[in-house]
PDB file of N, CA and C in Angstrom:
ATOM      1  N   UNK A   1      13.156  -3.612  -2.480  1.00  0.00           N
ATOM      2  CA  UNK A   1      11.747  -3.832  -2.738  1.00  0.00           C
ATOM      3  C   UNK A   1      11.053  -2.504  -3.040  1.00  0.00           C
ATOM      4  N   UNK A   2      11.126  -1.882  -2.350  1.00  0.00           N
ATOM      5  CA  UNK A   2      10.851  -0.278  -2.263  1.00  0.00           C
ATOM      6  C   UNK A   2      11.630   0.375  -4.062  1.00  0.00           C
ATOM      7  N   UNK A   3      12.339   0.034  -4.232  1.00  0.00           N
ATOM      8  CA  UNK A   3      12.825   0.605  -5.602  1.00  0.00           C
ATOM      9  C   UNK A   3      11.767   0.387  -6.402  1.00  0.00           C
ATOM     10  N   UNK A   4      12.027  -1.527  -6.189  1.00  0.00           N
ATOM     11  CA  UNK A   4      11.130  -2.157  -7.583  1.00  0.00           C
ATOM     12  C   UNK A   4       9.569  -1.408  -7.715  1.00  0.00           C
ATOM     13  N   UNK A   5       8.780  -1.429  -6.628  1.00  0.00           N
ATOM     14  CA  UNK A   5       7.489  -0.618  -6.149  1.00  0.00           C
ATOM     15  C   UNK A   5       7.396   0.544  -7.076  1.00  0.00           C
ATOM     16  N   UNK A   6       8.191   1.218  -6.579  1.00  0.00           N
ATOM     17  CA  UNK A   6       7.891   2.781  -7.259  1.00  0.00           C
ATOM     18  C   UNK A   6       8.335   2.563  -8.477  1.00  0.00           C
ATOM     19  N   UNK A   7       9.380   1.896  -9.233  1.00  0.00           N
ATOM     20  CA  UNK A   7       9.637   2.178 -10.203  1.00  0.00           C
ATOM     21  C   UNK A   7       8.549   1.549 -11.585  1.00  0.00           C
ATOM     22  N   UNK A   8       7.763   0.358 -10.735  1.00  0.00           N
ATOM     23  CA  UNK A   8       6.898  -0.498 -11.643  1.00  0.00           C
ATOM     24  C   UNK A   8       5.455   0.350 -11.106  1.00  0.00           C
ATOM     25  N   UNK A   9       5.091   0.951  -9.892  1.00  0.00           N
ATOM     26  CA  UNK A   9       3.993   2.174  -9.994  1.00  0.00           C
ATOM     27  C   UNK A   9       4.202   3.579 -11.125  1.00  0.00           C
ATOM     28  N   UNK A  10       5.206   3.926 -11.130  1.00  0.00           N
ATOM     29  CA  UNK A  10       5.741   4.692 -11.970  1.00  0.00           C
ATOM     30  C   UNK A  10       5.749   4.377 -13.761  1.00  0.00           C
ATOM     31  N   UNK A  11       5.751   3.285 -13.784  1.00  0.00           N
ATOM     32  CA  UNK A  11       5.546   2.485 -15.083  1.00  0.00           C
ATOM     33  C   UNK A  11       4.360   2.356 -15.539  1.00  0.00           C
ATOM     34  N   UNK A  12       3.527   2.269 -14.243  1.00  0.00           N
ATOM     35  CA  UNK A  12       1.931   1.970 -14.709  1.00  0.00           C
ATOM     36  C   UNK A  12       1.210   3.625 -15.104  1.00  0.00           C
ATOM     37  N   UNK A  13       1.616   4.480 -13.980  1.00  0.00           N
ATOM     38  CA  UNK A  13       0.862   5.462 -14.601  1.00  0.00           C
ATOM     39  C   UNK A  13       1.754   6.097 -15.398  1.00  0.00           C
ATOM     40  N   UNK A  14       2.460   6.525 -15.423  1.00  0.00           N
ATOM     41  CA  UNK A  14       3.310   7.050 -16.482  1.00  0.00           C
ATOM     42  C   UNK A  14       2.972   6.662 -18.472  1.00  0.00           C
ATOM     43  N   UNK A  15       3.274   5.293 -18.403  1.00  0.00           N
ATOM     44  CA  UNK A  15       3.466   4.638 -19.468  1.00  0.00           C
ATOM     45  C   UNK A  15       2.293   4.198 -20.001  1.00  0.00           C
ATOM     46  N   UNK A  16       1.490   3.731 -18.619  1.00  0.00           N
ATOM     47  CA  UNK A  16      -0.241   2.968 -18.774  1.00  0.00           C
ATOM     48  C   UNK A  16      -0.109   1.534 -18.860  1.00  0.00           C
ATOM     49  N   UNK A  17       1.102   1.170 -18.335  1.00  0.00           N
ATOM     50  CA  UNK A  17       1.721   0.040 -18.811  1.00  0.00           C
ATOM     51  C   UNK A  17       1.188  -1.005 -17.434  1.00  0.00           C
ATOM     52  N   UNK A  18       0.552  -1.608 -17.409  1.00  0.00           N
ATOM     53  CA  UNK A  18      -0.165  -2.477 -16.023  1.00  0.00           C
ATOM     54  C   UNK A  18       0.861  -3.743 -15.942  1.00  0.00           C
ATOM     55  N   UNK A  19       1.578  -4.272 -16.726  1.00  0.00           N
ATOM     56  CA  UNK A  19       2.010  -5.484 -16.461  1.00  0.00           C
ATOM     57  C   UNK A  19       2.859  -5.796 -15.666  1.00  0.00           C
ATOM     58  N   UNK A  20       3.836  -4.917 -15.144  1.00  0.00           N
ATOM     59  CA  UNK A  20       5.524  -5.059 -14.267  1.00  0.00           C
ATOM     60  C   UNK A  20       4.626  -4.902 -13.087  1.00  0.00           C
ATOM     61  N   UNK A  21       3.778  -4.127 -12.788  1.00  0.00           N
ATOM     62  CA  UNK A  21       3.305  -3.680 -11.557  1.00  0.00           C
ATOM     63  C   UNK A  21       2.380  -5.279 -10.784  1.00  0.00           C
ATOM     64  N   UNK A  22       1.797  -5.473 -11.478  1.00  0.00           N
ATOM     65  CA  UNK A  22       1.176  -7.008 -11.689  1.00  0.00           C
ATOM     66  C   UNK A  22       2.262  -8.219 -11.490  1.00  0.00           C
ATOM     67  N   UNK A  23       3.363  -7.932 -12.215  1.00  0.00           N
ATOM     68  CA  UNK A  23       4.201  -9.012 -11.901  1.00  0.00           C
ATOM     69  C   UNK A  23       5.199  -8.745 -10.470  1.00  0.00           C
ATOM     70  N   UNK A  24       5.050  -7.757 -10.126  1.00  0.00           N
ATOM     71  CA  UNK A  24       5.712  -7.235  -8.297  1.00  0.00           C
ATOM     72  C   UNK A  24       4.705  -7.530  -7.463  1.00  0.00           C
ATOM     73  N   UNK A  25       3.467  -7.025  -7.721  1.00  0.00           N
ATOM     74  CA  UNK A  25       2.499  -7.249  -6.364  1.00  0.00           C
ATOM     75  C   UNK A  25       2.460  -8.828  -6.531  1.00  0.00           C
ATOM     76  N   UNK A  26       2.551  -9.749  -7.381  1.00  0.00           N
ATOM     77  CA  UNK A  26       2.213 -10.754  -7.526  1.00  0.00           C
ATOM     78  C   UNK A  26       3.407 -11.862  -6.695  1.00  0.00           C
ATOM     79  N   UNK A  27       4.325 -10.938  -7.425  1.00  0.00           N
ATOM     80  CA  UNK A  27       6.046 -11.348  -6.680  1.00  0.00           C
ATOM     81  C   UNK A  27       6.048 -11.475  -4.949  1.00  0.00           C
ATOM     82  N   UNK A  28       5.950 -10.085  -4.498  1.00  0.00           N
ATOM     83  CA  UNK A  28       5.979  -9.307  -3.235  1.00  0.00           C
ATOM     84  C   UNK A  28       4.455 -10.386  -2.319  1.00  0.00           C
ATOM     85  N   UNK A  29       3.279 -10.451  -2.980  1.00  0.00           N
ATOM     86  CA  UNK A  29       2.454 -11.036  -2.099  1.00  0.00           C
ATOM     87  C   UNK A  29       2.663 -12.599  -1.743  1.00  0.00           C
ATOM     88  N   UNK A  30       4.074 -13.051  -2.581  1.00  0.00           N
ATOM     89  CA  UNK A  30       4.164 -14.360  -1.901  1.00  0.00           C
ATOM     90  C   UNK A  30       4.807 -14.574  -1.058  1.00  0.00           C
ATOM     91  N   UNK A  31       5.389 -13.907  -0.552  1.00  0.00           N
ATOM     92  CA  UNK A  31       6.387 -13.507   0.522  1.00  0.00           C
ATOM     93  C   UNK A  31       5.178 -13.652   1.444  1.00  0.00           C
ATOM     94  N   UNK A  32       5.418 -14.642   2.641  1.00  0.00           N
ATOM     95  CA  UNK A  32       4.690 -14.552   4.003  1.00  0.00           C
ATOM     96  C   UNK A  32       4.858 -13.690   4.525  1.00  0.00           C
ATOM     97  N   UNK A  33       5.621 -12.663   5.295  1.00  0.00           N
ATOM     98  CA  UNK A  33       6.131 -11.800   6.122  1.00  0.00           C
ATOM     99  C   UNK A  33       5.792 -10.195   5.193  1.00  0.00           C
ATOM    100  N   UNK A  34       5.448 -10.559   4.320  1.00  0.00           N
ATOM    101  CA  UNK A  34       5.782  -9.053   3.473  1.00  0.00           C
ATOM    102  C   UNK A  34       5.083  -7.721   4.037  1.00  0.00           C
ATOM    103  N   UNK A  35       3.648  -8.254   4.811  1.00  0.00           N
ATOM    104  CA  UNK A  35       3.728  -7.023   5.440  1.00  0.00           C
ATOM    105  C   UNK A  35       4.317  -6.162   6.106  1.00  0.00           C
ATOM    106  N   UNK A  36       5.065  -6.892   7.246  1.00  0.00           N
ATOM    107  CA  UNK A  36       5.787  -6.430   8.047  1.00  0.00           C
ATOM    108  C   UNK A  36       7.014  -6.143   7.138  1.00  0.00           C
ATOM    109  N   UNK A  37       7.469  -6.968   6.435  1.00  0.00           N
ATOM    110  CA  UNK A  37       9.259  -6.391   6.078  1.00  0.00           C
ATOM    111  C   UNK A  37       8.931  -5.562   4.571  1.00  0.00           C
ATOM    112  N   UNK A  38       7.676  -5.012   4.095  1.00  0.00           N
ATOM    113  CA  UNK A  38       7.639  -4.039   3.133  1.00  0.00           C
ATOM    114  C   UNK A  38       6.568  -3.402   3.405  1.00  0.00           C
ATOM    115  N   UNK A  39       5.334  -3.606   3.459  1.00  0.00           N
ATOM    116  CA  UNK A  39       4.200  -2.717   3.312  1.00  0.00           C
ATOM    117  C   UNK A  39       4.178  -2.146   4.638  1.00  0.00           C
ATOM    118  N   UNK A  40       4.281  -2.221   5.676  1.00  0.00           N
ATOM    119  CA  UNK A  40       4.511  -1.311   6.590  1.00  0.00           C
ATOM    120  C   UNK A  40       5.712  -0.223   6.886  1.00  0.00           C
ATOM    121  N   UNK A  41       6.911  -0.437   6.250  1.00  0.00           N
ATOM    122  CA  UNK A  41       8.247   0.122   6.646  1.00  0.00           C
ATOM    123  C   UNK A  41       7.515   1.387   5.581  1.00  0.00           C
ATOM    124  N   UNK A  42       7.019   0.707   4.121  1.00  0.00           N
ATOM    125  CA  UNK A  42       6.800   1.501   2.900  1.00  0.00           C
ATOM    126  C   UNK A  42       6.169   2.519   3.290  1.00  0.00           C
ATOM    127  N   UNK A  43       4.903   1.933   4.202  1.00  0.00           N
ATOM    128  CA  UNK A  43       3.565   3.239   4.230  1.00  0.00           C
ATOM    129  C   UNK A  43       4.341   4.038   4.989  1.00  0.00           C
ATOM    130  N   UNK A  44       4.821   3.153   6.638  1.00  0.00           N
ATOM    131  CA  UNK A  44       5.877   4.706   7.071  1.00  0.00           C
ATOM    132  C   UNK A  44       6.036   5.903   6.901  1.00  0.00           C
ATOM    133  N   UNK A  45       6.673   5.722   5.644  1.00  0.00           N
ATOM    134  CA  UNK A  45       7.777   6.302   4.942  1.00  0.00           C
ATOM    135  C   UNK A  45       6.517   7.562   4.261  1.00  0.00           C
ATOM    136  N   UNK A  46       5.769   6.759   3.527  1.00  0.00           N
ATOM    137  CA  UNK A  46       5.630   7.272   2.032  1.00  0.00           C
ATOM    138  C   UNK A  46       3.854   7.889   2.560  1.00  0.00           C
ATOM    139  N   UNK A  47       3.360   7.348   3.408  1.00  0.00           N
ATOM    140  CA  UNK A  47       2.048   7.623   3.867  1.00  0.00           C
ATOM    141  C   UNK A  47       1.667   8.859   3.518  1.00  0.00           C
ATOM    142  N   UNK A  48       2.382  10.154   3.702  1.00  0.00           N
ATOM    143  CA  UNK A  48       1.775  11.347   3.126  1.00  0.00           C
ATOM    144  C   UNK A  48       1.726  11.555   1.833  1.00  0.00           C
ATOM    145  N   UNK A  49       2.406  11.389   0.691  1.00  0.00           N
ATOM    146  CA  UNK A  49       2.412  11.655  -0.095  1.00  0.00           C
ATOM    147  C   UNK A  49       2.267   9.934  -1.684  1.00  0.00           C
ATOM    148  N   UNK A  50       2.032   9.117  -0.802  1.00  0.00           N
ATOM    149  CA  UNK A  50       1.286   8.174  -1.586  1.00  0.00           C
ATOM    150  C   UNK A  50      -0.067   7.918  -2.435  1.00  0.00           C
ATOM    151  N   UNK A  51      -0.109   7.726  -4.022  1.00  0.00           N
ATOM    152  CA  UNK A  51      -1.156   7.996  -4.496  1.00  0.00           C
ATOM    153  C   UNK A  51      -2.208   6.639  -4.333  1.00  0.00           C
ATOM    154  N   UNK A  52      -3.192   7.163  -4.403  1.00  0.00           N
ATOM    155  CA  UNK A  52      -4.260   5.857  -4.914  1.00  0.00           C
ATOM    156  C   UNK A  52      -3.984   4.667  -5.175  1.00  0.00           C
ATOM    157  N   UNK A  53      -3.479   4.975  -6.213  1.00  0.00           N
ATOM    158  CA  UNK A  53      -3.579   3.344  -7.161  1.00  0.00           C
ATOM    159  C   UNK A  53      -2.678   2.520  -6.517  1.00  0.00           C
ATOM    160  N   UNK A  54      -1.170   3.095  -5.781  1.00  0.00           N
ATOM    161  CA  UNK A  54      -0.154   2.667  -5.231  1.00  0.00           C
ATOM    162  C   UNK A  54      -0.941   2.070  -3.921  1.00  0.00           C
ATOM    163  N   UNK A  55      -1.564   2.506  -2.932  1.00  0.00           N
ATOM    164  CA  UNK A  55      -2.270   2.495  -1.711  1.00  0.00           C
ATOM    165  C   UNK A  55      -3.110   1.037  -2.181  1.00  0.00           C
ATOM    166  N   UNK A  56      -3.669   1.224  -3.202  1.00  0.00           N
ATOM    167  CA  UNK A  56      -4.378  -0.262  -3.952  1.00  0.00           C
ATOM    168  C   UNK A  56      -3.577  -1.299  -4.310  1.00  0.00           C
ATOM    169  N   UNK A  57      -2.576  -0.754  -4.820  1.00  0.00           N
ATOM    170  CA  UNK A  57      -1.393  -2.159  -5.080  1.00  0.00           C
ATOM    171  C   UNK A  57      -1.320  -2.361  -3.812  1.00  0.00           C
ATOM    172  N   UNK A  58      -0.728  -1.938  -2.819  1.00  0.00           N
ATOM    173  CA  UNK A  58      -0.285  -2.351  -1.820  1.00  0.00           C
ATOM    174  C   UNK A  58      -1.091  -3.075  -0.628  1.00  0.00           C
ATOM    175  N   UNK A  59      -2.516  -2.539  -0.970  1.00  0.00           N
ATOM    176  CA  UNK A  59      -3.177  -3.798  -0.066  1.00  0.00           C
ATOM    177  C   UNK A  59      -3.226  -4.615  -0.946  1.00  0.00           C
ATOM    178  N   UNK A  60      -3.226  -5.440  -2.057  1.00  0.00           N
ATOM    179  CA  UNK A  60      -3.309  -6.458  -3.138  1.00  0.00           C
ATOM    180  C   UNK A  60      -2.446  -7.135  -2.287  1.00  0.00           C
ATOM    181  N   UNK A  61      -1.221  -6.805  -1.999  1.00  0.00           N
ATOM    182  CA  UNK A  61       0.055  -7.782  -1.259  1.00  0.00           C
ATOM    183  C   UNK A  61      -0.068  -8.006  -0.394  1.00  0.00           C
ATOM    184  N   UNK A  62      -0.715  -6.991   0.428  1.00  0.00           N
ATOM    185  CA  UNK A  62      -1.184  -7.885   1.709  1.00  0.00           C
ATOM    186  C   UNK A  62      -1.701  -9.256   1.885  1.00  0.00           C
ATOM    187  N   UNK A  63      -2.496  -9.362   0.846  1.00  0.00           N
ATOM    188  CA  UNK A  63      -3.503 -10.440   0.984  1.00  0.00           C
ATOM    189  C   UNK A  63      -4.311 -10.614   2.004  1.00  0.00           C
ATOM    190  N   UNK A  64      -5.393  -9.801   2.750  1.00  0.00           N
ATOM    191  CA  UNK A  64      -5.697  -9.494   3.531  1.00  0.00           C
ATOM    192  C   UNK A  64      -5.348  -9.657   4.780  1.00  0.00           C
ATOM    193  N   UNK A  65      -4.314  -9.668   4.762  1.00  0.00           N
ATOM    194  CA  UNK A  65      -3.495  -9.257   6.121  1.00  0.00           C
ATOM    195  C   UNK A  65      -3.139  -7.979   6.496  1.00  0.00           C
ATOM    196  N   UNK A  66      -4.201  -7.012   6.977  1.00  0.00           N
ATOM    197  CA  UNK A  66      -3.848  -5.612   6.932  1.00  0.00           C
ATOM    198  C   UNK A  66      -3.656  -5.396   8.830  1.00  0.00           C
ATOM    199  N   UNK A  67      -3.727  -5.626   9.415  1.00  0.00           N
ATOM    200  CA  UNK A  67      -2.783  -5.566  11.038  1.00  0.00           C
ATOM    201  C   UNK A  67      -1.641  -4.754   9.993  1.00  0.00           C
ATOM    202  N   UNK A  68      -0.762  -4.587  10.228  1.00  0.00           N
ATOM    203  CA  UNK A  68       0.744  -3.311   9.710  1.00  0.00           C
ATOM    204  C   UNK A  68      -0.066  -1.973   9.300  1.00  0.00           C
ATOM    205  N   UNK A  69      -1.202  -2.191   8.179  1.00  0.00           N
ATOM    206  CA  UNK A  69      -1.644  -1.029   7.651  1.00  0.00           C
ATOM    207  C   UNK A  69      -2.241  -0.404   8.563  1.00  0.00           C
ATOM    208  N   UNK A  70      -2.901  -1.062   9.469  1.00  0.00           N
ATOM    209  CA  UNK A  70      -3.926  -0.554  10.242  1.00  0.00           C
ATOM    210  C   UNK A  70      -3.117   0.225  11.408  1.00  0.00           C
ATOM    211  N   UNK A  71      -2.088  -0.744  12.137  1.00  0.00           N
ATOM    212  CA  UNK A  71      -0.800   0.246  12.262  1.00  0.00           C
ATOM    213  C   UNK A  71      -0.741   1.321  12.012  1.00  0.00           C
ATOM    214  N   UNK A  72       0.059   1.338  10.779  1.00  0.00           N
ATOM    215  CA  UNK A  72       0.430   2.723  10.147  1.00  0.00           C
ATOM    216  C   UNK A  72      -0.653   3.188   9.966  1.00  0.00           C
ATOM    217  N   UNK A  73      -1.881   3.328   9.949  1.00  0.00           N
ATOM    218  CA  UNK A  73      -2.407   4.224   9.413  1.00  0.00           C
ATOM    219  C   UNK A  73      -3.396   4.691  10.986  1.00  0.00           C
ATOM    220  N   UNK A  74      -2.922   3.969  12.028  1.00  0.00           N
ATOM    221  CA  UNK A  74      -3.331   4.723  13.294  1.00  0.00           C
ATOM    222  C   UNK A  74      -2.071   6.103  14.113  1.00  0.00           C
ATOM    223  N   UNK A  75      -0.998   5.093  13.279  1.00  0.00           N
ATOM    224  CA  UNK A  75       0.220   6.397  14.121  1.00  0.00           C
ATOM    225  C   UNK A  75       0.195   7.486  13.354  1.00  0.00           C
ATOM    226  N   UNK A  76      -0.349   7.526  11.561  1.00  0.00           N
ATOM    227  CA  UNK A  76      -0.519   8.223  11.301  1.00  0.00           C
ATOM    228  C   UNK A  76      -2.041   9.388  11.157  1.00  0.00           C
ATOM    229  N   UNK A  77      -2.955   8.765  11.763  1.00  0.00           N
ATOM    230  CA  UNK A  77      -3.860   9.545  12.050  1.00  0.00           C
ATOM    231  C   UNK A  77      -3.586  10.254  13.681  1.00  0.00           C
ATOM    232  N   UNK A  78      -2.800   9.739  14.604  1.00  0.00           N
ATOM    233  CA  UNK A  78      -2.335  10.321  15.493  1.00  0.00           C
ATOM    234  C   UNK A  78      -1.624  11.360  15.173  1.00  0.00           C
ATOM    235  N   UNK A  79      -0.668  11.253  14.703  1.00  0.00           N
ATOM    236  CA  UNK A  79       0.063  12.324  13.935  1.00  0.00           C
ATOM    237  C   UNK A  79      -0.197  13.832  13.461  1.00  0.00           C
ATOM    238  N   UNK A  80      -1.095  13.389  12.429  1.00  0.00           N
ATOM    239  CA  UNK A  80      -1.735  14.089  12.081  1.00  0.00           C
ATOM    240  C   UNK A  80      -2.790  14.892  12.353  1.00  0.00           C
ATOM    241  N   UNK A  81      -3.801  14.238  13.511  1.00  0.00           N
ATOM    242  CA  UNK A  81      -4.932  14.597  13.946  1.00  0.00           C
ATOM    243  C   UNK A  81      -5.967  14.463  13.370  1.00  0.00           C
ATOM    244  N   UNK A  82      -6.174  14.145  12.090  1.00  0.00           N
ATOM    245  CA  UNK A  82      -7.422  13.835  11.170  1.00  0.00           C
ATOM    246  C   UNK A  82      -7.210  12.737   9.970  1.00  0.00           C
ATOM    247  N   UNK A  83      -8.436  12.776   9.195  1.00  0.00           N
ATOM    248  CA  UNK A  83      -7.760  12.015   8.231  1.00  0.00           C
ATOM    249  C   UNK A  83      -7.579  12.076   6.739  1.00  0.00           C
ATOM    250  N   UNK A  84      -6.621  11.738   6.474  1.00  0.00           N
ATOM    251  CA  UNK A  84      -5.578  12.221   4.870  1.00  0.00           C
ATOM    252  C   UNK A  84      -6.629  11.649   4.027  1.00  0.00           C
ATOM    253  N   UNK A  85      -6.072  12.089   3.033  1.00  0.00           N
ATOM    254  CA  UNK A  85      -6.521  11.647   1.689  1.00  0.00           C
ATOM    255  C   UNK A  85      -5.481   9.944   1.665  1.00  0.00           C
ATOM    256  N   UNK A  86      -4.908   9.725   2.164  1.00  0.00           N
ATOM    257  CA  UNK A  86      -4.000   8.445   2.115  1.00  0.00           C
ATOM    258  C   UNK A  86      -4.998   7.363   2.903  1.00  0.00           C
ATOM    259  N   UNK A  87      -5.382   7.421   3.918  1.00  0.00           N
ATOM    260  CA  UNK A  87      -6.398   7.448   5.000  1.00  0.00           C
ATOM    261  C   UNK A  87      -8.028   6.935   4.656  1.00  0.00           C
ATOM    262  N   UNK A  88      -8.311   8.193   4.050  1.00  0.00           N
ATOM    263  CA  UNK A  88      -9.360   7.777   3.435  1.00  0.00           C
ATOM    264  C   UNK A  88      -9.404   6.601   1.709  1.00  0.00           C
ATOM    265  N   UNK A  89      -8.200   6.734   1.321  1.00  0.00           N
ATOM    266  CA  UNK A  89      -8.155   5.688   0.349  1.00  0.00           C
ATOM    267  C   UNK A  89      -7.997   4.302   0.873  1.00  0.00           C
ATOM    268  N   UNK A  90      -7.490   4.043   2.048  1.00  0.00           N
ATOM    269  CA  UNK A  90      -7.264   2.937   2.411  1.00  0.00           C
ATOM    270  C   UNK A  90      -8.571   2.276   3.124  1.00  0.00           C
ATOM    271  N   UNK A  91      -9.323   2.929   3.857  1.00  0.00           N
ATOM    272  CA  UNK A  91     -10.090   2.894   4.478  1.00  0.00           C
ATOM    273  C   UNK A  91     -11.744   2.382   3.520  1.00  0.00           C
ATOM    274  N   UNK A  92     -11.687   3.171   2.362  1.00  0.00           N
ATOM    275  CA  UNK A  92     -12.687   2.972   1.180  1.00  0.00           C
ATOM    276  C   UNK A  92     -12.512   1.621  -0.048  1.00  0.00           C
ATOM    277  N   UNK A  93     -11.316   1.054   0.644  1.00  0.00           N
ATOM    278  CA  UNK A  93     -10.964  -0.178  -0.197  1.00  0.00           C
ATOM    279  C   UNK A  93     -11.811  -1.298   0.062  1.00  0.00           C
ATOM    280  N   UNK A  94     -12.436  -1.688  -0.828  1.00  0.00           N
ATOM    281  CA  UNK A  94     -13.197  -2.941  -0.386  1.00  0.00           C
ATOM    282  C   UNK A  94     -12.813  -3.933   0.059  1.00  0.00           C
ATOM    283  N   UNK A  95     -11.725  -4.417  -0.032  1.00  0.00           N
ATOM    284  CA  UNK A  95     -11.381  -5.460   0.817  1.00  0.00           C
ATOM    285  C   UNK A  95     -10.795  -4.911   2.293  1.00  0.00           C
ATOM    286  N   UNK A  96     -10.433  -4.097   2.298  1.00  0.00           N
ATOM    287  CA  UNK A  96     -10.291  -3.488   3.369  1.00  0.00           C
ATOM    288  C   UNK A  96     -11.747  -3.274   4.372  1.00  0.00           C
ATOM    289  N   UNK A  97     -12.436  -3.010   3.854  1.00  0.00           N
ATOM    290  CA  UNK A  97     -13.655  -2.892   4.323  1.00  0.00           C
ATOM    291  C   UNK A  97     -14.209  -4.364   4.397  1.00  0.00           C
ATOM    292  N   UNK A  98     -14.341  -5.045   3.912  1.00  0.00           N
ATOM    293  CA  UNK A  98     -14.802  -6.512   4.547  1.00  0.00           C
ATOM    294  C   UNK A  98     -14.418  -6.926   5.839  1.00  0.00           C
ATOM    295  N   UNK A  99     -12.576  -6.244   5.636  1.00  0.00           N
ATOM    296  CA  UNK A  99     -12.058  -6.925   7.582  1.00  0.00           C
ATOM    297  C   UNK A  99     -12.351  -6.313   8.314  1.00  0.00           C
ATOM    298  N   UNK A 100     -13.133  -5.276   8.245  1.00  0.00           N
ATOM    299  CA  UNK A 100     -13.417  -4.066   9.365  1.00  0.00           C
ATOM    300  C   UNK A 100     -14.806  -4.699  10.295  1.00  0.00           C
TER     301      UNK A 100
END
């Protein structure tokens, strides 16, 4: 899952190409469980050095089910001690901001 992700984020900005990326989040958000068995293992992982637009796909799949993100993005403000630019993108998402 993690391949397909980066390689169809990679497609979008790279190429400008929006459609593969559209057809994964679209894929990936029907999956019931997907937070837990991708968007959380993902941010994990990738939380420091994850861009924008990716941070935006990836709540799209949530489907506002962000409990995992909120997760990850508390062990990683522990972590860290303040908050990222990863952090603050997630946090400034409007739908994200409705569940708050």
């Amino acid at each position: 899952m993690s391949f397909l992700f980066n390689e169809a984020s990679l497609t979008e900005t790279t190429l400008k190409c929006g459609e593969l990326i559209e057809i994964v989040v679209g894929t990936f958000s029907k999956f019931e469980n997907v937070s837990d068995l991708f968007v959380e293992p993902y941010l994990r992982k990738n939380i420091a050095e994850i861009k924008p637009v990716a941070l935006n796909h990836l709540l799209k799949i949530c489907r506002g089910r962000f409990v995992p993100v909120f997760r990850t993005m508390k062990e990683h403000l522990e972590l860290e001690g303040g908050i990222t630019d990863s952090v603050r993108c997630i946090v400034s998402n409007e739908e994200v901001v409705q569940c708050m």
